[in-house]
PDB file of N, CA and C in Angstrom:
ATOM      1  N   UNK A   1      86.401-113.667-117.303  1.00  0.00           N
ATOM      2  CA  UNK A   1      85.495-112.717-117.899  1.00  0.00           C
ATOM      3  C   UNK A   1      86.007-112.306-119.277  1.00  0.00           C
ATOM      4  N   UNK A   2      84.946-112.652-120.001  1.00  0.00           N
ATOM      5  CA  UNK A   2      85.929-112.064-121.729  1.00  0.00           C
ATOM      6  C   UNK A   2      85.457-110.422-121.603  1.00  0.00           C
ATOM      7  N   UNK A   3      86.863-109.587-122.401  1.00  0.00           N
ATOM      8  CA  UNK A   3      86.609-108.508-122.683  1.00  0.00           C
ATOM      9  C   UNK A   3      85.866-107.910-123.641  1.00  0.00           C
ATOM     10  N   UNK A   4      85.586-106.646-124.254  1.00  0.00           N
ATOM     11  CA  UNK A   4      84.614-106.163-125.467  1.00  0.00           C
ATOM     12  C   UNK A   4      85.321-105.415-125.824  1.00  0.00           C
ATOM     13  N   UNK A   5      86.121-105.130-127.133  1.00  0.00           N
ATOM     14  CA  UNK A   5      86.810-104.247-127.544  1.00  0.00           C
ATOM     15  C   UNK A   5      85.841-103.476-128.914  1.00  0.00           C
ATOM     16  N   UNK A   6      85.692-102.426-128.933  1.00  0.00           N
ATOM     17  CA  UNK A   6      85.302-101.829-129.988  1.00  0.00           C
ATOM     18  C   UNK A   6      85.914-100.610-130.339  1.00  0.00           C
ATOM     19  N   UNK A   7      86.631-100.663-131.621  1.00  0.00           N
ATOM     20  CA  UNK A   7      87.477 -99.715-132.544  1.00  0.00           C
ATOM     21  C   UNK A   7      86.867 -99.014-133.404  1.00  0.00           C
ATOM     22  N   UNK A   8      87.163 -97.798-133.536  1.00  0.00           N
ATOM     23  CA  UNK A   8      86.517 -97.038-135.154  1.00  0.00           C
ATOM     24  C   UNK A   8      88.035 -97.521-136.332  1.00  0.00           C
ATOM     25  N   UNK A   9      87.283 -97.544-137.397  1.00  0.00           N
ATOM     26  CA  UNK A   9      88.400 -97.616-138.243  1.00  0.00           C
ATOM     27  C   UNK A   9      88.845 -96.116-138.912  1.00  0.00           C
ATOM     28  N   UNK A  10      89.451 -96.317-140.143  1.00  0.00           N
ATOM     29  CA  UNK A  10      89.858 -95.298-140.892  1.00  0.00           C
ATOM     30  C   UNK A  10      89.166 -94.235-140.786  1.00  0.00           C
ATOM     31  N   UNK A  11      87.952 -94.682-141.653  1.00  0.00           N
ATOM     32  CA  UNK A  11      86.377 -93.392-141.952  1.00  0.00           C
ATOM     33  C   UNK A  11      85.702 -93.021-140.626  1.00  0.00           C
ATOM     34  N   UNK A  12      85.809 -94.012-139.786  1.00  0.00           N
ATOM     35  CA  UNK A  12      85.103 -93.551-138.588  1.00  0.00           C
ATOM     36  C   UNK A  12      85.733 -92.447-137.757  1.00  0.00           C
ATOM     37  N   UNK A  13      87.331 -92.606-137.765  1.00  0.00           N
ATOM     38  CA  UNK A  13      87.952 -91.723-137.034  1.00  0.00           C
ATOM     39  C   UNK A  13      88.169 -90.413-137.858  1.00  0.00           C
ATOM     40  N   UNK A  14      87.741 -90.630-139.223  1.00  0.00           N
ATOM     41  CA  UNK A  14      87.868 -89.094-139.984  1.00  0.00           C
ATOM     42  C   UNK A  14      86.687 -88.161-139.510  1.00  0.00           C
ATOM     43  N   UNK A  15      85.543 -89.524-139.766  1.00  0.00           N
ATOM     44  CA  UNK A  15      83.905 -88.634-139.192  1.00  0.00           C
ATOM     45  C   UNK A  15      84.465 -87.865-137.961  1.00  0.00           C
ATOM     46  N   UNK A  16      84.749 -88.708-136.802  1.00  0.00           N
ATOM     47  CA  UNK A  16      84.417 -88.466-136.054  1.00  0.00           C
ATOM     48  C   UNK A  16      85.182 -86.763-135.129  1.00  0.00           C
ATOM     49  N   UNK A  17      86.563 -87.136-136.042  1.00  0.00           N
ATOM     50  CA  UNK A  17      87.248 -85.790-136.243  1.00  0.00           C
ATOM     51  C   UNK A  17      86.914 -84.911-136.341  1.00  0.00           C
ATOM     52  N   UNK A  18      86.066 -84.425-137.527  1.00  0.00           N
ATOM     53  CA  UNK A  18      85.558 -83.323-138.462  1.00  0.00           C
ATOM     54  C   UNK A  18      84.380 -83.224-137.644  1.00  0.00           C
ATOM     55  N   UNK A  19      83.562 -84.319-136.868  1.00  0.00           N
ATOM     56  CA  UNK A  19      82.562 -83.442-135.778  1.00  0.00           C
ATOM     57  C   UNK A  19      82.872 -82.808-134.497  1.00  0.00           C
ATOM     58  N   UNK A  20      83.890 -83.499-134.098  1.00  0.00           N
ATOM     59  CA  UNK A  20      84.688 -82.833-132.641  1.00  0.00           C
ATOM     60  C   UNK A  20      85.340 -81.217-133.357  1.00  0.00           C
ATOM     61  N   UNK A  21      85.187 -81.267-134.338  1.00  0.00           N
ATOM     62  CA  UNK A  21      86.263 -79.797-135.364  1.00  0.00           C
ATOM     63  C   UNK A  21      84.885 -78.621-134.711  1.00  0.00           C
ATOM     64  N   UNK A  22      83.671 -79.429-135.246  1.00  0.00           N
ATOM     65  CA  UNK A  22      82.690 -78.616-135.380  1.00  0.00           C
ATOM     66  C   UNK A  22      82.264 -78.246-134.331  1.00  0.00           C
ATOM     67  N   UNK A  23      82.862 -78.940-133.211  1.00  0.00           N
ATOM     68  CA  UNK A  23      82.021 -78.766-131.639  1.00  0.00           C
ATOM     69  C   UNK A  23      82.984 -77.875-131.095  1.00  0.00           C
ATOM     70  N   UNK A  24      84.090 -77.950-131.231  1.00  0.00           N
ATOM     71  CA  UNK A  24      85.432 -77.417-130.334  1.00  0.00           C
ATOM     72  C   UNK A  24      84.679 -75.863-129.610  1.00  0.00           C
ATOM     73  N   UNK A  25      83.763 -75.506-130.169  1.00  0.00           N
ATOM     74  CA  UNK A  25      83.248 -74.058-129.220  1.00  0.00           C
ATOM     75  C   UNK A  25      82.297 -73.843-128.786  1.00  0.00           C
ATOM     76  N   UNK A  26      81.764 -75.033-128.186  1.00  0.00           N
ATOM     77  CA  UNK A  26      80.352 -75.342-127.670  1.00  0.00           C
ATOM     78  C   UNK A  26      81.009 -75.316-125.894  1.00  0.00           C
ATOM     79  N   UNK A  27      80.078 -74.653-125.150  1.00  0.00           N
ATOM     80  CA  UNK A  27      80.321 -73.885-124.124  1.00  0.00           C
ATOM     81  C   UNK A  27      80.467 -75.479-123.147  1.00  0.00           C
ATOM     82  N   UNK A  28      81.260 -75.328-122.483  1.00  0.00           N
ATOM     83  CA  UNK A  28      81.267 -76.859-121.515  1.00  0.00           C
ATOM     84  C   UNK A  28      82.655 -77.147-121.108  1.00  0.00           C
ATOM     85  N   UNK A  29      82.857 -78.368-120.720  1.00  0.00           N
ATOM     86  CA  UNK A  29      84.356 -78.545-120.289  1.00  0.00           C
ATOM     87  C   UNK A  29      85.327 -79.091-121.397  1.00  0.00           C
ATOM     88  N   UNK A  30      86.304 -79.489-121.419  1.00  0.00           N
ATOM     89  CA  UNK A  30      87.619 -80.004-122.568  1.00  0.00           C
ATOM     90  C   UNK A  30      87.117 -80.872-123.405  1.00  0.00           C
ATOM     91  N   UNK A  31      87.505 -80.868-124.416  1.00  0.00           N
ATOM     92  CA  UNK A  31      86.682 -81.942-125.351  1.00  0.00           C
ATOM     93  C   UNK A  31      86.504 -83.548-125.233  1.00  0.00           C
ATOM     94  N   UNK A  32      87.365 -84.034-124.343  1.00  0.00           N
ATOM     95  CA  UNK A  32      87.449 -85.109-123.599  1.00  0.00           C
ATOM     96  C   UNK A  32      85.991 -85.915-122.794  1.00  0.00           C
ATOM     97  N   UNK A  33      85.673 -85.073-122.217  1.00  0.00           N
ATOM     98  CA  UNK A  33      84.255 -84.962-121.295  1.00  0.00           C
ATOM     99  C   UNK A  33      83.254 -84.447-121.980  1.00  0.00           C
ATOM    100  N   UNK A  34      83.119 -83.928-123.362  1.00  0.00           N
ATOM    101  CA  UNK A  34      81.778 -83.628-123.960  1.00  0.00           C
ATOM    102  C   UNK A  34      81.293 -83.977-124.967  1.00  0.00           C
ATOM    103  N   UNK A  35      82.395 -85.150-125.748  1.00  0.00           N
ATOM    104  CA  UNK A  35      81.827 -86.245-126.677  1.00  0.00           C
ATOM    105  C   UNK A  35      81.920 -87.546-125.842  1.00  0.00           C
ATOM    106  N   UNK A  36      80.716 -88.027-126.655  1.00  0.00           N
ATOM    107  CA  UNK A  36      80.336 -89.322-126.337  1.00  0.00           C
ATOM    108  C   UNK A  36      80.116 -90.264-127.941  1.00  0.00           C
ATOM    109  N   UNK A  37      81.425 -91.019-127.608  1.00  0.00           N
ATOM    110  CA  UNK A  37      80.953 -92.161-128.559  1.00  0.00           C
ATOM    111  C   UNK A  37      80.593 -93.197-128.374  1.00  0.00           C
ATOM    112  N   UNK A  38      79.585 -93.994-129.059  1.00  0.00           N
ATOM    113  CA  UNK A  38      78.909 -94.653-128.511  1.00  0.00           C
ATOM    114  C   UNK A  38      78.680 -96.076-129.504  1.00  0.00           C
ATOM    115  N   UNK A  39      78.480 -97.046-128.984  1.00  0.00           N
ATOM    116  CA  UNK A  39      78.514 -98.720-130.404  1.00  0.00           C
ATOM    117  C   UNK A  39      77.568 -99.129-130.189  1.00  0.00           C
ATOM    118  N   UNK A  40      76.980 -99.704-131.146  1.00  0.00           N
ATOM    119  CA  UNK A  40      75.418-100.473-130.800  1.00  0.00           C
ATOM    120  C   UNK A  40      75.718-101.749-131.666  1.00  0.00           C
ATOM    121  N   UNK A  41      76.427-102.926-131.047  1.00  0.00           N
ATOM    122  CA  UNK A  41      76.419-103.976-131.989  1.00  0.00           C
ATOM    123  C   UNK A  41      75.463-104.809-132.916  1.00  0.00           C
ATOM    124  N   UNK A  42      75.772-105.046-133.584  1.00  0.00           N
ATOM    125  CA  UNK A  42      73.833-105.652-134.503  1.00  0.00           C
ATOM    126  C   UNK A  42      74.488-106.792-135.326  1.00  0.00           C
ATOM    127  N   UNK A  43      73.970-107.627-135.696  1.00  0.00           N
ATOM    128  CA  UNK A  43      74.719-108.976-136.406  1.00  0.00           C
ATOM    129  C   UNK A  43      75.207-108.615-137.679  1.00  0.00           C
ATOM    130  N   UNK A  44      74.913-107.622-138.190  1.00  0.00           N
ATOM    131  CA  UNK A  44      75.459-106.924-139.138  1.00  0.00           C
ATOM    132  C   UNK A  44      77.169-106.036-139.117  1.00  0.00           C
ATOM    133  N   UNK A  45      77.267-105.906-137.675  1.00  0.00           N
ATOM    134  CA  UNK A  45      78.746-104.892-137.481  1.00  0.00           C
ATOM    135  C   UNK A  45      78.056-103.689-136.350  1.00  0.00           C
ATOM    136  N   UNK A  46      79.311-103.188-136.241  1.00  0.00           N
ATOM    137  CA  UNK A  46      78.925-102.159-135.026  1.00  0.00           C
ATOM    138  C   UNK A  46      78.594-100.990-135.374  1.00  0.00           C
ATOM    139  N   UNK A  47      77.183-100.599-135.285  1.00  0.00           N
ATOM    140  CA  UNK A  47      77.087 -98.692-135.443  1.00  0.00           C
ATOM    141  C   UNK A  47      77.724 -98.109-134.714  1.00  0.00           C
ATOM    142  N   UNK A  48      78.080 -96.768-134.947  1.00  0.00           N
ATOM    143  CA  UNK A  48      78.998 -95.993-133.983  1.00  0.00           C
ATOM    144  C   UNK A  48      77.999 -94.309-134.559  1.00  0.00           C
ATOM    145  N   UNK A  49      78.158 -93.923-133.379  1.00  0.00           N
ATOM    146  CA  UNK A  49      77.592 -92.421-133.012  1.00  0.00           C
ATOM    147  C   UNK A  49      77.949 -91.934-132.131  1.00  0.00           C
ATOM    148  N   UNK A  50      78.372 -90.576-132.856  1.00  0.00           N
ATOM    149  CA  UNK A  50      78.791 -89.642-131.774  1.00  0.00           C
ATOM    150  C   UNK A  50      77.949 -88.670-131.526  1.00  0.00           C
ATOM    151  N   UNK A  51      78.188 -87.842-130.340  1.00  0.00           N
ATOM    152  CA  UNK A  51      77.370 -86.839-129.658  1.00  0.00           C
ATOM    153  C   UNK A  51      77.996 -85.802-128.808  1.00  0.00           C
ATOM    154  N   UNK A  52      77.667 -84.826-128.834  1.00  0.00           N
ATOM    155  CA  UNK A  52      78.078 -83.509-127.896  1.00  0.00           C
ATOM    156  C   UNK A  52      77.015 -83.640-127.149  1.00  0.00           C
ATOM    157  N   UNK A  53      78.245 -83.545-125.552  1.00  0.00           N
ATOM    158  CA  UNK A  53      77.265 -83.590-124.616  1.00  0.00           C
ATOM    159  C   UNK A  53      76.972 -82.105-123.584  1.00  0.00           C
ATOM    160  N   UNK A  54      77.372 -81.479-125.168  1.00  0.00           N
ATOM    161  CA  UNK A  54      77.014 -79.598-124.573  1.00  0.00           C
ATOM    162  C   UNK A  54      76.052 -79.029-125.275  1.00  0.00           C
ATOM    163  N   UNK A  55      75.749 -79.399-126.469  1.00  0.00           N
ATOM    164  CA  UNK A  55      74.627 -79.090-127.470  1.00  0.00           C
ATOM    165  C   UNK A  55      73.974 -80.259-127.818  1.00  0.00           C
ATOM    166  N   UNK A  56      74.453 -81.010-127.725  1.00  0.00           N
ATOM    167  CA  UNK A  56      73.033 -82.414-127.928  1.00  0.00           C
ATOM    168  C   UNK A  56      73.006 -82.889-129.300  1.00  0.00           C
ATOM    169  N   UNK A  57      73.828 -82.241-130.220  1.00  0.00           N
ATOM    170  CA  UNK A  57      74.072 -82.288-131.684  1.00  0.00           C
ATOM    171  C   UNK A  57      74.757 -84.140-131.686  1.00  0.00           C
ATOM    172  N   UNK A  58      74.332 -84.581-132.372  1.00  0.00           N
ATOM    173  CA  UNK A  58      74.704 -86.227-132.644  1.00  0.00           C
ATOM    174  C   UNK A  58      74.625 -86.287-134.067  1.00  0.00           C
ATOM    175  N   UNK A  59      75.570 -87.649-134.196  1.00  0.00           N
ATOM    176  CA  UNK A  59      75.918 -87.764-135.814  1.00  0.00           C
ATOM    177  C   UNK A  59      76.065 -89.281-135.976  1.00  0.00           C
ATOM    178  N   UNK A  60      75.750 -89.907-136.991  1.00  0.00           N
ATOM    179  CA  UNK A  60      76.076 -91.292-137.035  1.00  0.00           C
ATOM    180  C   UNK A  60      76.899 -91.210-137.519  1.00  0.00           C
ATOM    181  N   UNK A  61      78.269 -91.773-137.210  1.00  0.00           N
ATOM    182  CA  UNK A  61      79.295 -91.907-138.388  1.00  0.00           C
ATOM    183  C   UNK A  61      80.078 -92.870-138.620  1.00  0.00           C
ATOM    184  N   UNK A  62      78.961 -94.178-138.974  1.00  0.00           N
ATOM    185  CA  UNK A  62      78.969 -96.280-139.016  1.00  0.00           C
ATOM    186  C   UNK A  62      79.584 -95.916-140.372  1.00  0.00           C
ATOM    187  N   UNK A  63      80.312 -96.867-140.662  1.00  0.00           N
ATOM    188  CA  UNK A  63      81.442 -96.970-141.643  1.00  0.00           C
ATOM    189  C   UNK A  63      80.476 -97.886-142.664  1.00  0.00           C
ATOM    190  N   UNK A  64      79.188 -98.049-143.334  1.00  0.00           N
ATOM    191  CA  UNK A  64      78.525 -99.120-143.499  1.00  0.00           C
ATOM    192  C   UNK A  64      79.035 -99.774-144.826  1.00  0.00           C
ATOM    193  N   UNK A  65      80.043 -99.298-145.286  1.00  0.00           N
ATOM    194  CA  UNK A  65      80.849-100.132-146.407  1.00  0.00           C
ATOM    195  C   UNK A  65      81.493-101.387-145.912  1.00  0.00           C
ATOM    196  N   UNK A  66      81.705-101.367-144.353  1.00  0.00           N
ATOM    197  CA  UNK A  66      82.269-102.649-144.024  1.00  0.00           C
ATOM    198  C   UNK A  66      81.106-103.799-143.819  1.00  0.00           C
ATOM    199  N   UNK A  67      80.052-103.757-144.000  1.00  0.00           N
ATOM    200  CA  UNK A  67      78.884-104.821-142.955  1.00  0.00           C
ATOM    201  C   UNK A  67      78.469-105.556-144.570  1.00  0.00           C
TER     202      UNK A  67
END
């Protein structure tokens, strides 16, 4: 069975930082369990979006300088 690995790079892990910053007091459990990141591969490179899964607030934060 081949595996699927998907990484954020540099910018992705800054985005994705600075939105978990913004969520940290959204009523729910540890921050672990209330983001969701998520990849949508496309022949172009992988989108990546994140989401709070206590307020519903989502953000794209695809690095699109790499594609």
């Amino acid at each position: 069975m081949e595996t699927l690995k998907f990484e954020l790079d540099e910018i992705e892990t800054q985005r994705c930082q600075e939105f978990c910053k913004t969520h940290e007091e959204c009523p729910g459990r540890s921050m672990g369990e209330k983001i969701l990141i998520s990849f949508l591969p496309t022949t172009m490179g992988d989108a990546v979006m994140v989401r709070c899964l206590s307020c519903g607030a989502h953000q794209d934060i695809t690095n699109t300088d790499k594609f």
